[in-house]
Protein backbone atom coordinates (compact mmCIF):
# COMPACT_ATOMS: atom_id res chain seq x y z
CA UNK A 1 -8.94 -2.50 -34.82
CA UNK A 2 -11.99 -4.42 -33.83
CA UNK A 3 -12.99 -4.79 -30.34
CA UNK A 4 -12.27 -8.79 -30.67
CA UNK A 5 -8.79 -7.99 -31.81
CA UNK A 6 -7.91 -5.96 -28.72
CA UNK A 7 -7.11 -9.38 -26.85
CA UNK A 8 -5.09 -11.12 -29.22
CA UNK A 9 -3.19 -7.84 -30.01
CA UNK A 10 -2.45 -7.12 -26.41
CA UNK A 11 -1.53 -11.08 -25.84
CA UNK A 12 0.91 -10.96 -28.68
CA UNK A 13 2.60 -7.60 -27.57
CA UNK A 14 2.89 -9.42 -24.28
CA UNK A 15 4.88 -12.39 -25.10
CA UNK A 16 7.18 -10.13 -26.79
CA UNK A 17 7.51 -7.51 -23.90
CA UNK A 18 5.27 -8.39 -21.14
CA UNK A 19 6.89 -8.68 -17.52
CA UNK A 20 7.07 -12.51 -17.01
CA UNK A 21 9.93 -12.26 -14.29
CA UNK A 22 8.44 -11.02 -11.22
CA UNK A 23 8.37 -12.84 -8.10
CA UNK A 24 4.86 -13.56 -7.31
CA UNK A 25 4.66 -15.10 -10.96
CA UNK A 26 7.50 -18.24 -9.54
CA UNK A 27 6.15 -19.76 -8.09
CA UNK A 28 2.26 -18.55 -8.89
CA UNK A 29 0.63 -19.43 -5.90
CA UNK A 30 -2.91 -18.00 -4.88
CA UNK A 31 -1.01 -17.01 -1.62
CA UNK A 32 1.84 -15.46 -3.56
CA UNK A 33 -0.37 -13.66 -6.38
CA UNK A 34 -2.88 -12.28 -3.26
CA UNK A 35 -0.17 -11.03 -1.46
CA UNK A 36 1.15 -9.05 -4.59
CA UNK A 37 -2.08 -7.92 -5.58
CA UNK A 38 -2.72 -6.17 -2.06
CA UNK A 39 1.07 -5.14 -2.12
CA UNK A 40 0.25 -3.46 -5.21
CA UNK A 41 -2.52 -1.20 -4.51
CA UNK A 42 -1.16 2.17 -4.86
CA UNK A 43 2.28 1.05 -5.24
CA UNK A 44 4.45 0.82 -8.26
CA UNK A 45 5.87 -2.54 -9.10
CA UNK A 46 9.79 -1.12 -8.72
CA UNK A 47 8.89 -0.84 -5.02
CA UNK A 48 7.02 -3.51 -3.92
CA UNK A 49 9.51 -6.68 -5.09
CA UNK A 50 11.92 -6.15 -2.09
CA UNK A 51 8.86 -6.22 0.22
CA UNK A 52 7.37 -8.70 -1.68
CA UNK A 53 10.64 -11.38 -0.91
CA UNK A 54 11.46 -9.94 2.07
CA UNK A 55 7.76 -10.69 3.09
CA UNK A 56 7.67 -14.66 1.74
CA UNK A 57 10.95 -15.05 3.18
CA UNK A 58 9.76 -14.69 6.49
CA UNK A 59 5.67 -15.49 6.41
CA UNK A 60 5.72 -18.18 2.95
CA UNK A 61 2.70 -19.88 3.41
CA UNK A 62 -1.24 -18.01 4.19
CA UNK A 63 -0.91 -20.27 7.92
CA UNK A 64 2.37 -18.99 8.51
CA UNK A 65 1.12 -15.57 7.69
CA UNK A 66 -2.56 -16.33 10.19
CA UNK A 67 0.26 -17.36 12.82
CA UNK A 68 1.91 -14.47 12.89
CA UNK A 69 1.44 -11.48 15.44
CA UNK A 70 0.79 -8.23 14.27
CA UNK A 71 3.98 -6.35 15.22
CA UNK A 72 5.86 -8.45 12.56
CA UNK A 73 3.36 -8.12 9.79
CA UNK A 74 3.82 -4.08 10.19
CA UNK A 75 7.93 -4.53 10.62
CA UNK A 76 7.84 -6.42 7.46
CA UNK A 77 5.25 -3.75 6.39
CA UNK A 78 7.17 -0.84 7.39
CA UNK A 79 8.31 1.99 4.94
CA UNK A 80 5.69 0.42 2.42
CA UNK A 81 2.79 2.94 3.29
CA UNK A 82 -1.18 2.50 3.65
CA UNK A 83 -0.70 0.05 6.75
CA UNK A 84 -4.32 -0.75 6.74
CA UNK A 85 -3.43 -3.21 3.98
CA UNK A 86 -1.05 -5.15 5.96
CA UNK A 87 -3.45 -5.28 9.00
CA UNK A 88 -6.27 -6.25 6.72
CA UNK A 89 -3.93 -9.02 5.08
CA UNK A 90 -3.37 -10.56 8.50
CA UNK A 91 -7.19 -10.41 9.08
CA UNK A 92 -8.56 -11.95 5.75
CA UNK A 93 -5.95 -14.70 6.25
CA UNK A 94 -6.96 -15.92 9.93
CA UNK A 95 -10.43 -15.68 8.49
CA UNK A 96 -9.36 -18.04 5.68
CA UNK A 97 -8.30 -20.23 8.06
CA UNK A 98 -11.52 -20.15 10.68
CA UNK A 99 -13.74 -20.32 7.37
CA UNK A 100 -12.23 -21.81 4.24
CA UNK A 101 -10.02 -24.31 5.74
CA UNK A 102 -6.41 -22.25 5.39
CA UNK A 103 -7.24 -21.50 1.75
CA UNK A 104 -8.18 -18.36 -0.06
CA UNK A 105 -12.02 -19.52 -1.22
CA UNK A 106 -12.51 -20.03 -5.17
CA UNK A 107 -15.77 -18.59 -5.36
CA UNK A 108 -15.03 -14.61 -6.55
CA UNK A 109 -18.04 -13.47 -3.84
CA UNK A 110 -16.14 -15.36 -0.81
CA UNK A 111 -12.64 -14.43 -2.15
CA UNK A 112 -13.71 -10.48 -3.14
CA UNK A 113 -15.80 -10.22 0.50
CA UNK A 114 -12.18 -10.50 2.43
CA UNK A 115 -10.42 -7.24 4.10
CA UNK A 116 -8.98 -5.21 1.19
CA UNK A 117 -9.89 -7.82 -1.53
CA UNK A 118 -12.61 -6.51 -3.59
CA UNK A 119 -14.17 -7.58 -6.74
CA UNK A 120 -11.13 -6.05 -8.88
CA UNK A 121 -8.16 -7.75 -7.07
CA UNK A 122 -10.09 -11.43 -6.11
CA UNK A 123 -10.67 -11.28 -10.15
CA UNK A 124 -6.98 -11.05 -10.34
CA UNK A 125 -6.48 -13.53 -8.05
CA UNK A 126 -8.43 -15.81 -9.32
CA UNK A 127 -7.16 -15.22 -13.03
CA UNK A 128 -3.65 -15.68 -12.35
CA UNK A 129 -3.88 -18.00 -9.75
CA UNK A 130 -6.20 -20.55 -11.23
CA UNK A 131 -6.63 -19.16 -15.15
CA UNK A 132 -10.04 -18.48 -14.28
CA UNK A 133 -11.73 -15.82 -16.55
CA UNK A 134 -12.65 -13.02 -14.39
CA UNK A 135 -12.16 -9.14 -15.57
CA UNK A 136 -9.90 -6.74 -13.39
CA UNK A 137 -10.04 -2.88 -13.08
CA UNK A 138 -7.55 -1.28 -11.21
CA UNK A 139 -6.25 1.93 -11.97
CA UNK A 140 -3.53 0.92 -14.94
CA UNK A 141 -6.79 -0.67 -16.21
CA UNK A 142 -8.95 1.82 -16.02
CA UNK A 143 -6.36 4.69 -17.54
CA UNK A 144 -6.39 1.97 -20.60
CA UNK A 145 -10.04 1.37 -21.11
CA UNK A 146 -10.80 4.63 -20.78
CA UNK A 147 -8.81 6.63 -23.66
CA UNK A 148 -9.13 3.63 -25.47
CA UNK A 149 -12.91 4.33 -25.69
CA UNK A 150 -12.90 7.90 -25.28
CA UNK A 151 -14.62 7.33 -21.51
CA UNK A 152 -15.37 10.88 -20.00
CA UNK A 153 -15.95 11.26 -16.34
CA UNK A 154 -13.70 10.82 -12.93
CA UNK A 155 -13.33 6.24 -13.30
CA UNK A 156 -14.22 6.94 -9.62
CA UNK A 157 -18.02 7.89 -9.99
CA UNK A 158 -20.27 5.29 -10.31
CA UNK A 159 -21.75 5.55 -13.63
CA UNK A 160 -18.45 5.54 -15.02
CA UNK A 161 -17.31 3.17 -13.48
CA UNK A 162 -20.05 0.91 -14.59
CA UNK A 163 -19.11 1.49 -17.95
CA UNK A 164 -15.63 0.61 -17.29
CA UNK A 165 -16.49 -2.45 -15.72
CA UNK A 166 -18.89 -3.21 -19.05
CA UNK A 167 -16.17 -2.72 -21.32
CA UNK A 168 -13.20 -5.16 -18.83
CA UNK A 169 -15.50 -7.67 -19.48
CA UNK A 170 -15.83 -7.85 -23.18
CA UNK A 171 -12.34 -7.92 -23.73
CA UNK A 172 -11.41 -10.40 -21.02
CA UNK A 173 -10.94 -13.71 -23.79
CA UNK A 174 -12.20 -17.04 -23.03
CA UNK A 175 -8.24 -18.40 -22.96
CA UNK A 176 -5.17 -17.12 -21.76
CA UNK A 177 -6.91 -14.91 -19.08
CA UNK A 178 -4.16 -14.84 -16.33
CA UNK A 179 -1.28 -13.67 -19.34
CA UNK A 180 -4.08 -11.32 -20.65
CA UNK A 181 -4.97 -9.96 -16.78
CA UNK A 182 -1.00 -9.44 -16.53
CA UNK A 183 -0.81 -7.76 -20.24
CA UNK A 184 -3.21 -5.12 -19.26
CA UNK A 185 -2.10 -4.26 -16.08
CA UNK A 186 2.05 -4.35 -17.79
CA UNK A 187 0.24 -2.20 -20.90
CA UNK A 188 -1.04 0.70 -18.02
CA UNK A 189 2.01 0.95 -16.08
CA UNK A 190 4.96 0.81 -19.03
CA UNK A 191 3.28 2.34 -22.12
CA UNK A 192 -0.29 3.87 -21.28
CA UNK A 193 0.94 5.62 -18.41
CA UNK A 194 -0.52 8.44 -16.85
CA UNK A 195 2.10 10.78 -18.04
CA UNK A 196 4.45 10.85 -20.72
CA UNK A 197 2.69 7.80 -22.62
CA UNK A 198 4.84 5.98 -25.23
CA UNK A 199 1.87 6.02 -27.84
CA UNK A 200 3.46 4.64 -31.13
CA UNK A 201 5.03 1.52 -29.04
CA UNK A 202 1.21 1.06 -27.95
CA UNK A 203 0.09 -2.50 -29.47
CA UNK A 204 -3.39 -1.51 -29.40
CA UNK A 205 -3.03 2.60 -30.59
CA UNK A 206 -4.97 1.05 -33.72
CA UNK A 207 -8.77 2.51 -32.75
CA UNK A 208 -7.40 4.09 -29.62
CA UNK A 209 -10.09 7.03 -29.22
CA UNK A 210 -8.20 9.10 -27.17
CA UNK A 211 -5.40 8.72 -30.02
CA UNK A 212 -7.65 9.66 -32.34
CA UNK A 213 -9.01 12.59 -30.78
CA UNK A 214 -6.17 14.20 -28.78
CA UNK A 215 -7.54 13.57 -25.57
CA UNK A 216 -4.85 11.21 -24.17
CA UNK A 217 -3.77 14.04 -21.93
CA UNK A 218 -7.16 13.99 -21.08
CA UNK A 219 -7.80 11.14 -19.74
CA UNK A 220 -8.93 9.59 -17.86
CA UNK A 221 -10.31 12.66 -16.09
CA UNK A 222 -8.71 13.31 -12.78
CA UNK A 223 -11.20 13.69 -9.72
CA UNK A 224 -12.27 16.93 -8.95
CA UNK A 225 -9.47 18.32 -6.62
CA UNK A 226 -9.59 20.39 -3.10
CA UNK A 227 -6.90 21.86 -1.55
CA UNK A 228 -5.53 19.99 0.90
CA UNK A 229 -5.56 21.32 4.48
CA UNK A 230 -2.33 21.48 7.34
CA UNK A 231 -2.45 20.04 10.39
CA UNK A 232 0.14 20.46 13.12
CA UNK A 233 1.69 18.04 15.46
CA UNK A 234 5.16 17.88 17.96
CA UNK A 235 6.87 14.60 17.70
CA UNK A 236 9.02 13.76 21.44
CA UNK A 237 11.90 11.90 21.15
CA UNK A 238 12.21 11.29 24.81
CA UNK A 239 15.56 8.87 25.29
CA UNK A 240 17.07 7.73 28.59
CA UNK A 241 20.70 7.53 29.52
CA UNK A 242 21.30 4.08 27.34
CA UNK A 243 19.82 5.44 24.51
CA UNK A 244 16.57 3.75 24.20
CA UNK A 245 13.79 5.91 22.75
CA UNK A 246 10.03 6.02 24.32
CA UNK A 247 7.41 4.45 21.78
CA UNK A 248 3.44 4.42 22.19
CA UNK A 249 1.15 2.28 20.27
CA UNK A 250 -1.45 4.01 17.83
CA UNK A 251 -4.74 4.04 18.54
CA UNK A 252 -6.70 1.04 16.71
CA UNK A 253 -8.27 3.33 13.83
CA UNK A 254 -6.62 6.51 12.29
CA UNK A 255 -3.73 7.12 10.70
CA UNK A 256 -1.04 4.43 11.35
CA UNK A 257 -3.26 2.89 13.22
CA UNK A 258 -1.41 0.29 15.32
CA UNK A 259 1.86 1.11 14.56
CA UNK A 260 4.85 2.26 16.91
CA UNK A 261 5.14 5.60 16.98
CA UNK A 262 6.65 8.36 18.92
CA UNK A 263 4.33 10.69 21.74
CA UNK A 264 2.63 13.53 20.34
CA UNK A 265 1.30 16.79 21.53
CA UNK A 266 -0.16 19.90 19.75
CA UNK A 267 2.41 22.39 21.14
CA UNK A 268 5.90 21.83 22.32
CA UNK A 269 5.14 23.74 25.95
CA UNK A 270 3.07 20.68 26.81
CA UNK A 271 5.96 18.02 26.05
CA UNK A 272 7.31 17.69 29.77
CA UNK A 273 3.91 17.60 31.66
CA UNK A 274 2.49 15.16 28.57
CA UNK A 275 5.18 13.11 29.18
CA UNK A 276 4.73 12.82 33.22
CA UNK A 277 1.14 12.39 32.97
CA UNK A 278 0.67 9.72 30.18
CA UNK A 279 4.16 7.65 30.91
CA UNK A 280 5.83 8.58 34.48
CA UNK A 281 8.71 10.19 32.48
CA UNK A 282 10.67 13.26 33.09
CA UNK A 283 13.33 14.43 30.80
CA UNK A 284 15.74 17.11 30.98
CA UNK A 285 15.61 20.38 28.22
CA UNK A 286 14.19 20.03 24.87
CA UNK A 287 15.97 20.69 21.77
CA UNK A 288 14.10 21.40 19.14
CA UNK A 289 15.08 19.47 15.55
CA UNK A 290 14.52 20.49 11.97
CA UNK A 291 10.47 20.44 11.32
CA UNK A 292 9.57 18.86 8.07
CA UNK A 293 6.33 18.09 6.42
CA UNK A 294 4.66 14.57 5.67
CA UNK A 295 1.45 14.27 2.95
CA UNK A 296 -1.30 11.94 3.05
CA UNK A 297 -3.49 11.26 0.79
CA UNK A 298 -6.26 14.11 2.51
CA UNK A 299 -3.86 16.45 4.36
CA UNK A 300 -0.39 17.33 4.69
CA UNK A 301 1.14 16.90 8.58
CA UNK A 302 3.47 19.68 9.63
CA UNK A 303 6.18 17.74 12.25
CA UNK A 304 8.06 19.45 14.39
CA UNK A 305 10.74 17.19 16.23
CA UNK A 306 11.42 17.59 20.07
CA UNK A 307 14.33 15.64 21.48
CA UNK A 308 14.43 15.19 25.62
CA UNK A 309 17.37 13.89 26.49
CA UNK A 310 18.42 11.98 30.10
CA UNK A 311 14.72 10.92 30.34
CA UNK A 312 13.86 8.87 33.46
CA UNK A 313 10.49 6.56 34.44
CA UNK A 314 10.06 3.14 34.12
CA UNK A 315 7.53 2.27 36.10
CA UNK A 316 4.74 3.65 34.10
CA UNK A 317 5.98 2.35 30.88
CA UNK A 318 6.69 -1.28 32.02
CA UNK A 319 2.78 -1.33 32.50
CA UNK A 320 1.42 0.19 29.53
CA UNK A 321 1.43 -1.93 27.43
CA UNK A 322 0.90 0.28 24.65
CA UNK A 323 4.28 1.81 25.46
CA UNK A 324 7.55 0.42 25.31
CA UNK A 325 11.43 1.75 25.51
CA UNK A 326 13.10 0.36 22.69
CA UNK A 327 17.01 -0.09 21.57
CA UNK A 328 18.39 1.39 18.00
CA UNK A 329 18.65 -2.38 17.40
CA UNK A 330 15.43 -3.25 18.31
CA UNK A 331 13.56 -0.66 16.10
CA UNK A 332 14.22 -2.62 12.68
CA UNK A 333 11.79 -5.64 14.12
CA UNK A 334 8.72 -2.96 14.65
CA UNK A 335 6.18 -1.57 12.57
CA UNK A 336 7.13 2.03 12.54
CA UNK A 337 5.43 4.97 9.98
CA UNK A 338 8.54 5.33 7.54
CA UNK A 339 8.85 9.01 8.60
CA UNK A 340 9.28 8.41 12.34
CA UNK A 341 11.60 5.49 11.15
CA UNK A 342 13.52 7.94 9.18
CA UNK A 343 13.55 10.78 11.56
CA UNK A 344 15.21 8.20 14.74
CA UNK A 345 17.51 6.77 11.83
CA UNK A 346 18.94 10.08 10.41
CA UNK A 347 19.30 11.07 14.71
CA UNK A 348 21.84 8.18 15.31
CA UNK A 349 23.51 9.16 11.80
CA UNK A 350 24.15 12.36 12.94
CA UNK A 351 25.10 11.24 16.31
């Protein structure tokens, strides 16, 4: 197969078995196809549609979504991981509407120069959105290009990635480029996956070099790996006599940065005296709860629960306000990490 037949090959496998049914593609807005794009940034399709309508349901329009305060973004966030996404989302849209008049600008330099936009996903904007030609490269992308022309090297360093970027563009065709844009991206993710790839139903196997050679195991080549290192942390549920649970604010930067989370400390011997000195709350014994482990993407976080029971101090709290005591029912409208979410849900379970 010639590299000018890669297009129409690809285009005709599509309107056979492309995806043509997801949300953000009825209606295709550029609000619609932005917020999908940034949804789907290291997130699989499967789980980003229920986000994806619970999010439009509540926030349909880019002004509704500049309107909105940040708790909500990260409560309709919540559970979908990498929060700086949603923050940045809520940024790049109140800058749309101080600087490009409530849209999302046209011009790919403007569009790609917003928080967590880039020149990858404001090509994919712009291709789906307005049929614009533009080449994308994310990773389903990438993981085609690159056994398809035998591309050695991590797609992350920048040489390779150059070449990557070479080769997006001369297949992007002239017509057709927002079904094309969706063709590659449905090609990576269903049949040139990264493992167990479904080679014969590939439309484009025809001149595949990594086919050819036995190297689709191969690649693309993974980035060189270190071993990831622990860190420790105590987690306090402190809850007063009605129930209500004792949340602080994360700091502006770092991990889950501006979420609602629970107090921390290093040990579990500084829980009571943390407690009194940051928030005016005393609480009677700790029991400790089963420890479990959470991963990031550059070290795993070794959790050890603490539940204080009968805790006591409003004062304090009532003028933070970067701490709050919140209700069972109230924890469903805040932007909590999903582990701390699923650690207070599977507590009232049990209880």
């Amino acid at each position: 197969m010639h590299a000018d037949d890669f297009a129409p090959a690809l285009l005709a496998w599509f309107d056979r078995h492309g995806r043509k049914d997801l949300p953000w593609q009825h209606e295709r807005t550029p609000y619609r196809v932005w917020l999908s794009e940034i949804m789907l940034q290291q997130t699989q399709v499967r789980a980003v549609v229920p986000y994806f309508e619970r999010f439009v349901a509540a926030l349909p329009t880019l002004h509704a979504l500049a309107a909105a305060d940040e708790d909500r973004v990260l409560a309709l966030w919540s559970g979908l991981g990498y929060y700086s996404r949603a923050r940045n989302l809520l940024h790049a849209a109140r800058l749309c509407v101080e600087q490009h008049d409530g849209e999302l600008p046209r011009d790919i330099d403007a569009l790609a120069a917003l928080p967590s936009i880039g020149r990858s996903t404001a090509a994919a904007i712009l291709a789906q959105a307005y049929g614009e030609r533009h080449a994308i490269l994310d990773g389903n992308v990438k993981r085609v290009l690159a056994r398809r022309h035998g591309v050695q090297g991590w797609p992350g360093a920048t040489a390779v990635q150059r070449e990557l970027w070479r080769l997006a563009e001369a297949h992007t065709p002239e017509r057709r480029v927002a079904d094309y844009t969706q063709a590659i991206m449905d090609l990576g993710a269903t049949l040139c996956t990264r493992a167990r790839p479904r080679c014969t139903d590939c439309p484009v196997a025809n001149g595949c070099v990594a086919l050819r050679d036995g190297l689709v195991a191969n690649l693309p080549q993974p980035k060189p790996r270190r071993a990831l290192p622990t860190r420790t942390t105590t987690m306090l549920i402190a809850r007063d006599a009605d129930g209500r649970v004792l949340l602080e604010r994360r700091p502006p930067t770092g991990v889950w940065a501006r979420l609602w989370s629970l107090p921390e400390v290093e040990h579990e011997s500084l829980a009571q005296t943390s407690l009194l000195l940051r928030h005016g709350v005393r609480a009677s014994a700790a029991q400790r709860l089963d420890p479990f482990v959470h991963t990031f993407s550059h070290y795993h976080l070794d959790v050890t629960p603490l539940l204080l029971a009968d805790a006591v101090g409003d004062a304090h709290v009532a003028d933070d306000p970067d701490a709050a005591w919140r209700a069972p029912a109230e924890l469903a409208s805040l932007g909590l990490p999903a582990p701390v979410r699923k650690l207070l849900q599977s507590l009232e379970e049990h209880e």
